[in-house]
Protein backbone atom coordinates (compact mmCIF):
# COMPACT_ATOMS: atom_id res chain seq x y z
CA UNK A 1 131.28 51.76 178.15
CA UNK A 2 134.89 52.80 179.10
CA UNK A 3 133.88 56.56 180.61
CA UNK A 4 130.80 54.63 182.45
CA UNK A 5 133.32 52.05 183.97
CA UNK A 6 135.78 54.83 184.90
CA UNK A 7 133.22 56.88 186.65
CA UNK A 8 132.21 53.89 188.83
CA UNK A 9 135.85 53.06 189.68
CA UNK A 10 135.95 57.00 190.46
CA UNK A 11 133.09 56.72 192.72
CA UNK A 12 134.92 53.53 194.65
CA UNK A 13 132.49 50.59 193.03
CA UNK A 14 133.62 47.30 191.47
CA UNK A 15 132.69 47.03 188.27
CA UNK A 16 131.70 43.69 186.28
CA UNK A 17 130.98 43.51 182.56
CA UNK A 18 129.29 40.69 180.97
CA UNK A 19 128.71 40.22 176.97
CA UNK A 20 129.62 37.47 174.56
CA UNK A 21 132.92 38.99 173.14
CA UNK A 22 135.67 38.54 175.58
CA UNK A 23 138.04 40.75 172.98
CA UNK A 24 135.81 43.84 173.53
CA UNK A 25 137.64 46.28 174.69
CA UNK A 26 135.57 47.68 178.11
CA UNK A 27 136.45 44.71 179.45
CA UNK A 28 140.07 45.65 180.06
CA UNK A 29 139.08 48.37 181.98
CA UNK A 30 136.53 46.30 184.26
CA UNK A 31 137.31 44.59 187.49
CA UNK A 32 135.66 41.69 186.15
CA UNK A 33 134.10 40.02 183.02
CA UNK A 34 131.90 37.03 182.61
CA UNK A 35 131.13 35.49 178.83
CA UNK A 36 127.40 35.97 178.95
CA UNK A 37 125.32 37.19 176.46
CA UNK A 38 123.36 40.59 177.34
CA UNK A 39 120.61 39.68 175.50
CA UNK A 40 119.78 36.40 177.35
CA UNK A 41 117.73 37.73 180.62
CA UNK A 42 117.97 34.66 182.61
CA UNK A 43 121.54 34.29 181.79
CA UNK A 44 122.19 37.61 183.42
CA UNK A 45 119.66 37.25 186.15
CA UNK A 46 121.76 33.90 187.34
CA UNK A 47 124.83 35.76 187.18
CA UNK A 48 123.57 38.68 188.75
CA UNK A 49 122.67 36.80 191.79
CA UNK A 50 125.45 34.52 191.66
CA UNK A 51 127.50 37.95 192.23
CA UNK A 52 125.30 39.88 194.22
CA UNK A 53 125.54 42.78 192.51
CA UNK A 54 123.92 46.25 194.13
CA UNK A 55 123.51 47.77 190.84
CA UNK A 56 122.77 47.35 186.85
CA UNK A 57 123.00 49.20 183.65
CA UNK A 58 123.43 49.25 180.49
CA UNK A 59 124.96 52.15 178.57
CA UNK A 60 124.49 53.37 174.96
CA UNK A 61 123.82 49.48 174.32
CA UNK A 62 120.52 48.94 173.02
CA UNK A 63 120.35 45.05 173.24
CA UNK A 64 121.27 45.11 177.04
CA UNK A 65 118.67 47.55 178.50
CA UNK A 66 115.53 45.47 178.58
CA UNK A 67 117.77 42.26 180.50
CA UNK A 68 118.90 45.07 182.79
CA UNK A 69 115.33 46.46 183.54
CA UNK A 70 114.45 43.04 184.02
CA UNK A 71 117.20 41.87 186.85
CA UNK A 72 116.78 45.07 188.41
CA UNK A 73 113.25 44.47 188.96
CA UNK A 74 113.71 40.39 189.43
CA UNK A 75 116.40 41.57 191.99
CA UNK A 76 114.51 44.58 194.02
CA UNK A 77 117.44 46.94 192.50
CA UNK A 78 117.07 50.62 190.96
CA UNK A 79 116.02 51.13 187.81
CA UNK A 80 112.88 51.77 185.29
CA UNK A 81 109.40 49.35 185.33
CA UNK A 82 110.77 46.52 182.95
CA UNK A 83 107.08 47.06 181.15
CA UNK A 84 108.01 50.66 180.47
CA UNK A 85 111.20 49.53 178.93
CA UNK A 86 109.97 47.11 176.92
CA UNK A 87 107.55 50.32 175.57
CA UNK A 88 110.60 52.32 175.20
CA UNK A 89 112.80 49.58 173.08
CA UNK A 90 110.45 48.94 170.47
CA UNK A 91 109.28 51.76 168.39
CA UNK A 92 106.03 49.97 167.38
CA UNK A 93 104.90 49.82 171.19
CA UNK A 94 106.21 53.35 171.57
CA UNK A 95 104.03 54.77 169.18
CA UNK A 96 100.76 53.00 169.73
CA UNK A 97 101.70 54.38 173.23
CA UNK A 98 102.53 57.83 172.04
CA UNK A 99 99.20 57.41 169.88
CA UNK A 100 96.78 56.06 172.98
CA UNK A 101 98.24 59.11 175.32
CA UNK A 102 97.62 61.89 172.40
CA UNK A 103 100.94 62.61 171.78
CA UNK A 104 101.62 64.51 168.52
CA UNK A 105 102.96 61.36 166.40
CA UNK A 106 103.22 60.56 162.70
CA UNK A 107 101.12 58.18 161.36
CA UNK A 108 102.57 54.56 161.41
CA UNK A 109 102.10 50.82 162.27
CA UNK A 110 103.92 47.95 162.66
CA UNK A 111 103.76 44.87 160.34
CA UNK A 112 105.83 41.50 159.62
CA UNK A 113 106.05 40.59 156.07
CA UNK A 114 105.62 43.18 152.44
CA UNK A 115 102.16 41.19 151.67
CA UNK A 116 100.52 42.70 154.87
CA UNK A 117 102.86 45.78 154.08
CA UNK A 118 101.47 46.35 150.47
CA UNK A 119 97.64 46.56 152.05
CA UNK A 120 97.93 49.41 153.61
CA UNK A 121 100.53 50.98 152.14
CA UNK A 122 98.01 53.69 150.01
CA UNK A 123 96.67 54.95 153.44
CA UNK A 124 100.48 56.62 154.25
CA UNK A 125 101.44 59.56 152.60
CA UNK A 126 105.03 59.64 151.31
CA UNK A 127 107.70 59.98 151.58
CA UNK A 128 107.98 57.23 154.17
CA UNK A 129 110.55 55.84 156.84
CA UNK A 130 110.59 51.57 157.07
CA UNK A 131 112.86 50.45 159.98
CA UNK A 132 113.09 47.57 162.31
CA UNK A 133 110.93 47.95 165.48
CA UNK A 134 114.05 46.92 167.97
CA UNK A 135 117.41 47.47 166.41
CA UNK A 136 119.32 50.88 166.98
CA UNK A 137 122.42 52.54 165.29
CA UNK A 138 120.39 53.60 162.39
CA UNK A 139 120.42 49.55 161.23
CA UNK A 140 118.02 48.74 158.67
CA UNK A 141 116.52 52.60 158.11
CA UNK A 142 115.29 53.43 154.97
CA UNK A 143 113.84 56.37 153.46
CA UNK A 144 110.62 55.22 150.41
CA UNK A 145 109.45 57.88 148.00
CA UNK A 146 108.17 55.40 145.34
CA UNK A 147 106.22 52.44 145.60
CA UNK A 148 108.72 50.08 143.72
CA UNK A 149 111.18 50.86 146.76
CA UNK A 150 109.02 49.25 149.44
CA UNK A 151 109.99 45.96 148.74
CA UNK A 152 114.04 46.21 149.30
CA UNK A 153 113.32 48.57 152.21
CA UNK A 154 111.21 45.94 153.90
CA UNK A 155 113.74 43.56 153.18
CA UNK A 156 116.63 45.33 154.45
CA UNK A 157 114.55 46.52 157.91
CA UNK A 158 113.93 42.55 158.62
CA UNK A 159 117.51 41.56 157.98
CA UNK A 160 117.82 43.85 161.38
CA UNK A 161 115.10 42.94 163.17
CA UNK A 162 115.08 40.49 166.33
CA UNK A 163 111.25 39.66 166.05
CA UNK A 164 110.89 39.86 162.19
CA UNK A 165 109.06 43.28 162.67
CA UNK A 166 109.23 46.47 161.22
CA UNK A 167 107.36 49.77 161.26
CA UNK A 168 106.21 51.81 158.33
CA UNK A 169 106.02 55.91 159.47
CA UNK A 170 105.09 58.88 157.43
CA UNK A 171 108.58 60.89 157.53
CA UNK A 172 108.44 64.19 159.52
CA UNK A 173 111.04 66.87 157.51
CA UNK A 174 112.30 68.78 160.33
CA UNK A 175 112.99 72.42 160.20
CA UNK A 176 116.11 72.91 160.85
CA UNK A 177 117.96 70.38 162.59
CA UNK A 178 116.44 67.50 164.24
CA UNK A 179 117.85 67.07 168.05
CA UNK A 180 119.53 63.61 169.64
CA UNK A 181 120.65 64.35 173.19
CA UNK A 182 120.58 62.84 176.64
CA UNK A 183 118.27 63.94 179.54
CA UNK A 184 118.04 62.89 183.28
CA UNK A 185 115.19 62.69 185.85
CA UNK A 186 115.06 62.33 189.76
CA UNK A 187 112.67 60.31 191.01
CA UNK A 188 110.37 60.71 188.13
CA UNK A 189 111.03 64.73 187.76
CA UNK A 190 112.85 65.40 184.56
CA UNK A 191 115.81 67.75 185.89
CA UNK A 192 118.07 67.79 182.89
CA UNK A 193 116.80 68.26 179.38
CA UNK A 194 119.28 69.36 176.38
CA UNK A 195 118.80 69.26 172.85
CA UNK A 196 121.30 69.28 170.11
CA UNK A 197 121.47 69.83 166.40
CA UNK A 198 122.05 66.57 164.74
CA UNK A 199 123.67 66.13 161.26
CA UNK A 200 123.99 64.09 158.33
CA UNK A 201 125.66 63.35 155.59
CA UNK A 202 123.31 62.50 152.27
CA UNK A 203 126.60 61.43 150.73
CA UNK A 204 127.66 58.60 153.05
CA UNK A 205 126.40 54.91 152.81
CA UNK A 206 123.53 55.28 154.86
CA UNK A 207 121.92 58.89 155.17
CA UNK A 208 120.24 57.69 158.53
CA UNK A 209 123.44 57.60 160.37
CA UNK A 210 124.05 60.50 162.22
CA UNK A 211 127.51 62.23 161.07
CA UNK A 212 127.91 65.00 163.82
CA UNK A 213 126.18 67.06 166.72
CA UNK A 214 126.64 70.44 167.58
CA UNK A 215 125.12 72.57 170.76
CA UNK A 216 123.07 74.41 171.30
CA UNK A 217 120.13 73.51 169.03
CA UNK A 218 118.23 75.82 166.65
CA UNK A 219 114.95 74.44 168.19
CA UNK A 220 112.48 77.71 168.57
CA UNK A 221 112.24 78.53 172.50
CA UNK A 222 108.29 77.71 172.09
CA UNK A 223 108.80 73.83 171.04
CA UNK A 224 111.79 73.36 173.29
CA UNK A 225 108.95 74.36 175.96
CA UNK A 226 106.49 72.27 174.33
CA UNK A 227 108.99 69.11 174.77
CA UNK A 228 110.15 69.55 177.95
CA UNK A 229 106.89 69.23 179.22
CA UNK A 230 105.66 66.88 176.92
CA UNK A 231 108.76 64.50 178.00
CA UNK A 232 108.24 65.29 181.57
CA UNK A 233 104.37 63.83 180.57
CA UNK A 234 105.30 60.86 179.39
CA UNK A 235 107.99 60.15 181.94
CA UNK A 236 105.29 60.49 184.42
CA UNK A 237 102.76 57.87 182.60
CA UNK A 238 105.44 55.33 182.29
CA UNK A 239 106.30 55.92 185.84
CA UNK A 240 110.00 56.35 184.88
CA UNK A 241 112.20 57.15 188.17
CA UNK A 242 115.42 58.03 187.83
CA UNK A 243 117.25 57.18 184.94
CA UNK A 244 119.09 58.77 182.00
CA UNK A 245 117.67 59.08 178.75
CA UNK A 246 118.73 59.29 175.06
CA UNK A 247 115.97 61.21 173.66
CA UNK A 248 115.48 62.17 169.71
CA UNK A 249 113.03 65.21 169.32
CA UNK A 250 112.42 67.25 166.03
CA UNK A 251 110.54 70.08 165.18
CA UNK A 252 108.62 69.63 162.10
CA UNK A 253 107.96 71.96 158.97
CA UNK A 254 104.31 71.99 160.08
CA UNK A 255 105.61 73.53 163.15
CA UNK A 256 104.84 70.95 165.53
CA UNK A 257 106.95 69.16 168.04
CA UNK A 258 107.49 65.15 167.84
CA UNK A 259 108.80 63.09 170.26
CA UNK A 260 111.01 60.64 168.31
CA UNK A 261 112.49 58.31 170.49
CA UNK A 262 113.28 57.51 174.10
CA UNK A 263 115.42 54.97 174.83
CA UNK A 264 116.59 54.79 179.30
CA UNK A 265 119.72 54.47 178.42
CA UNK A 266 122.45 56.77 177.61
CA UNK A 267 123.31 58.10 173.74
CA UNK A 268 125.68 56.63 172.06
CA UNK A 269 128.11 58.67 169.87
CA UNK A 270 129.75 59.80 173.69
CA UNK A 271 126.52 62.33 173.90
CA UNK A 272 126.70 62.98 177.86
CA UNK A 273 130.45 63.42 177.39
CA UNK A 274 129.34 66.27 174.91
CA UNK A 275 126.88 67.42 177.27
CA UNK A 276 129.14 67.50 179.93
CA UNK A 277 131.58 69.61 177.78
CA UNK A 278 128.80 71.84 176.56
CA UNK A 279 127.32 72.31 180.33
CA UNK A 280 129.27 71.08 183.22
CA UNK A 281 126.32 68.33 183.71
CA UNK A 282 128.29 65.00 184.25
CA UNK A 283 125.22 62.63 183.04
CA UNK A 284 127.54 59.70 183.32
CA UNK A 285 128.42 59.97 187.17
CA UNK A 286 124.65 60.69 187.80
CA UNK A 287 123.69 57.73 185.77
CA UNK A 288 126.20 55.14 187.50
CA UNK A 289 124.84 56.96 191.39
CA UNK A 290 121.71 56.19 189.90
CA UNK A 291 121.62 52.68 189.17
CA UNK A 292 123.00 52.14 192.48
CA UNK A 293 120.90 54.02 194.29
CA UNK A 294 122.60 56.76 195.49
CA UNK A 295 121.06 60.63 196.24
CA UNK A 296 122.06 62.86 193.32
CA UNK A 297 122.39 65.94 193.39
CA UNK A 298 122.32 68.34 190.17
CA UNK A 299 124.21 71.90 190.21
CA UNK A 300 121.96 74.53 188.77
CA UNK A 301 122.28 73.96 184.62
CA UNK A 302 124.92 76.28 183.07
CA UNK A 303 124.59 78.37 179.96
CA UNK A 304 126.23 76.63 176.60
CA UNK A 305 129.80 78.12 176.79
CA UNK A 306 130.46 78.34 173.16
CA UNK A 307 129.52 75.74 170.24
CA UNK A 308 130.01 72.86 170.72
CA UNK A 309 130.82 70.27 167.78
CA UNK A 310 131.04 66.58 167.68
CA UNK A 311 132.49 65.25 164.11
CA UNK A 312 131.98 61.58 164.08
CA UNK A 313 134.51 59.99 161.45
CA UNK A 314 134.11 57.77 159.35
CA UNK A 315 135.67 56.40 155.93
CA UNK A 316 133.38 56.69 152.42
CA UNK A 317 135.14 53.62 150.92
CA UNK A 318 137.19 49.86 152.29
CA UNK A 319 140.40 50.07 152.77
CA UNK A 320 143.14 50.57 154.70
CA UNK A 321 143.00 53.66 157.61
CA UNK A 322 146.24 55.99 156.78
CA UNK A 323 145.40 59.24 159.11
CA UNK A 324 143.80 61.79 159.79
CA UNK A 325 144.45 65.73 158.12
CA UNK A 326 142.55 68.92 160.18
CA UNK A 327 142.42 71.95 157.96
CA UNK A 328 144.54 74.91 159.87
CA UNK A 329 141.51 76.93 159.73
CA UNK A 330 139.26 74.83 162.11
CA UNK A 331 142.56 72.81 164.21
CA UNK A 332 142.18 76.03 166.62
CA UNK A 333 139.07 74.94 167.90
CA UNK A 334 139.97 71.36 168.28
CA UNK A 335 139.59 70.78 171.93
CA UNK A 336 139.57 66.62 171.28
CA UNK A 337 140.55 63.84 168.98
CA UNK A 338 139.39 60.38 169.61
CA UNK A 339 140.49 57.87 167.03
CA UNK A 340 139.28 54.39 168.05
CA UNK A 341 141.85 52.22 165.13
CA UNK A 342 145.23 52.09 164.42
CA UNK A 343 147.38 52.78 161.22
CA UNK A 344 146.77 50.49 158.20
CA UNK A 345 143.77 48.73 159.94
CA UNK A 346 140.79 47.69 157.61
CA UNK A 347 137.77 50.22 157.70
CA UNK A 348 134.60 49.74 155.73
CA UNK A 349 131.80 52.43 154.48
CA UNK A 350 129.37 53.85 156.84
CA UNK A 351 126.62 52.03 156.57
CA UNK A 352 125.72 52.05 160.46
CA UNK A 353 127.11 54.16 163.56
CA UNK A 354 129.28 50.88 164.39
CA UNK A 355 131.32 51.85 161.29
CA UNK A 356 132.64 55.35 163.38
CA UNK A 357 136.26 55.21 163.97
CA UNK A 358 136.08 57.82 166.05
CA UNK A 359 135.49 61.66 167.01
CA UNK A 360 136.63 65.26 166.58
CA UNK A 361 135.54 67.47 169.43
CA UNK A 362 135.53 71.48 168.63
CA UNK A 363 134.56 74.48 170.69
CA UNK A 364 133.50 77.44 168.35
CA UNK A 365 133.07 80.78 168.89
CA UNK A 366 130.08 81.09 166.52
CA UNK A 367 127.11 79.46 164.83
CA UNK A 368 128.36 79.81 161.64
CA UNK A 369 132.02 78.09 162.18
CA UNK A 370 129.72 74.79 163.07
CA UNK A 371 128.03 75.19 159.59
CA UNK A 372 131.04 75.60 157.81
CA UNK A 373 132.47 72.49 159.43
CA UNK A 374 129.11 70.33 158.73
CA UNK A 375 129.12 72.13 154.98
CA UNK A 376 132.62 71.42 153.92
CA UNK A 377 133.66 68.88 156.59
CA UNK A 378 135.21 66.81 153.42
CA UNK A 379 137.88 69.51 152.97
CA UNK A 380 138.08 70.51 156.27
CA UNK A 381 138.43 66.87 157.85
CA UNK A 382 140.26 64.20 155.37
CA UNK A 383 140.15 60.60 156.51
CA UNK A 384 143.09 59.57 154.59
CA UNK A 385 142.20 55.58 153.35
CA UNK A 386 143.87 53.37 150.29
């Protein structure tokens, strides 16, 4: 949240957060913070009126963007139909949507306990992915090859889940890398659409959790086509205005392009700030104008200067955080280091994106210095933890 409250104080607004943490740190950067949970929509409604506010979002936060669709639209302010958002923010709805609108989709459906689970399970083919329908940061995601698996995976996705549901999917290998980026539309036109190449890391706690980005993506020119308009399709039948979005795409092995996810919100792991690096596009500033209504206007999009790298760290064990060591042959191309903890605080395996304790940013020359990086990022990049 701390680059999206910056660019509103930038753009002369007062800025108010609200959550249930008073310790969090965006708050110190806000004009003003009120202990109310994001997650209760009447809550926030009251408060937002009580203020008066002229604007709401909320920002790589999953748990806030359906309250904020639904003041915005309580309140007459800008933002996204709260029933499209609801669609968006649970990934059973989206793909029985996806599915109704003849969207290429792999085959899955939502259910609430293993017994109804079991049923059906012999009409998937595997390998399978089970995770909560409406939790986010890769929480409760779990790969099944084998039958005897189903039952922990199931478990594990409702230990996540709000509602108690989850959603069984046949898994779609991608060729290549899959993408996680954010896009932007204008008054329902889709003006901005990037794709990345997302990584990672089979050896870390949870293989589900992305471990690093790079752009631009290996995506062939004929599916990055097929998506854009595909996306600009489904923006249009959910009547989506203007809004950013963190969209996951991949192209599959069968050579077909799936829409993953599309959440109107912006990505977490600081993806428009890698955007913005990567093409001069400052998502953020046109997200914030956005929500408040403002006319945006967006510079013709520039070529990728370079490759650009995101490294998300993270420690493989618990312990205590020691440092950071960059191998000599890649600290060239360091352009930014973001560590979010201090010396000899505790960190913990990475089991979920809120397990990051921070980010390396790179600018390559080539392709292949962004593989080397993801292949050997252990030697390269040494969390040091005891």
């Amino acid at each position: 949240m701390i680059p999206v409250i910056k660019e509103a104080k930038k753009l002369g607004y007062y800025t108010i957060t609200c959550d249930y943490l008073p310790e969090n740190i965006a708050h110190k950067y806000s004009d003003e913070y009120h202990n109310v949970s994001i997650t209760d929509h009447e809550a926030v409604l009251a408060l937002a009126r009580k203020l008066q506010i002229n604007g709401i979002m909320s920002f790589a936060v999953d748990p806030g963007v359906v309250s904020a669709a639904y003041v915005a639209e309580k309140m007459g302010l800008p933002g996204c139909p709260l029933k499209s958002v609801e669609i968006l923010q649970n990934k059973g709805l989206f793909r029985t949507f996806l599915e109704k609108h003849n969207f290429t989709v792999p085959k899955a459906k939502t259910f609430n306990t293993f017994d109804e689970a079991i049923k059906e399970f012999n009409t998937f083919n595997l390998p399978v992915i089970v995770k909560p329908v409406d939790a986010a940061g890769s929480k409760g995601v779990s790969k099944v090859e084998e039958l005897e698996d189903l039952k922990y995976a199931i478990e594990n996705a409702l230990t996540h889940s709000i509602s108690d549901t989850f959603i069984i999917e046949e898994f779609i290998e991608a060729k290549g890398s899959p993408s996680d980026s954010d896009c932007f539309s204008i008054n329902g036109d889709l003006h901005i659409v990037t794709f990345s190449n997302q990584y990672f890391n089979s050896n870390s706690n949870n293989p589900f959790t992305p471990s690093a980005y790079s752009w631009p993506s290996n995506i062939s020119r004929t599916n990055k086509i097929e998506l854009k308009k595909e996306l600009q399709r489904l923006v249009t039948l959910l009547n989506l205005q203007t809004s950013i979005f963190n969209i996951e795409v991949r192209e599959g092995k069968d050579g077909k392009a799936y829409i993953m996810e599309m959440a109107p919100r912006g990505g977490g792991n600081r993806l428009s700030e890698m955007v913005r690096y990567a093409t001069g596009l400052n998502l953020i500033e046109f997200a914030v104008k956005g929500a408040m209504g403002e006319k945006i206007t967006v510079p013709e999009e520039k070529l990728y200067n370079g490759n650009w790298t995101e490294l998300i760290l993270f420690s493989r064990k618990e312990g205590k955080f020691h440092g950071l060591e960059i191998d000599a042959s890649i600290e060239a191309f360091l352009i930014e280091k973001d560590i979010w903890i201090n010396s000899r605080d505790k960190v913990y395996p990475f089991s979920s994106a809120n397990y990051a304790i921070g980010t390396l940013v790179f600018n390559f020359k080539e392709s292949e210095q962004v593989e080397n990086l993801i292949q050997n990022r252990d030697n390269l990049v040494r969390v040091v933890v005891s």
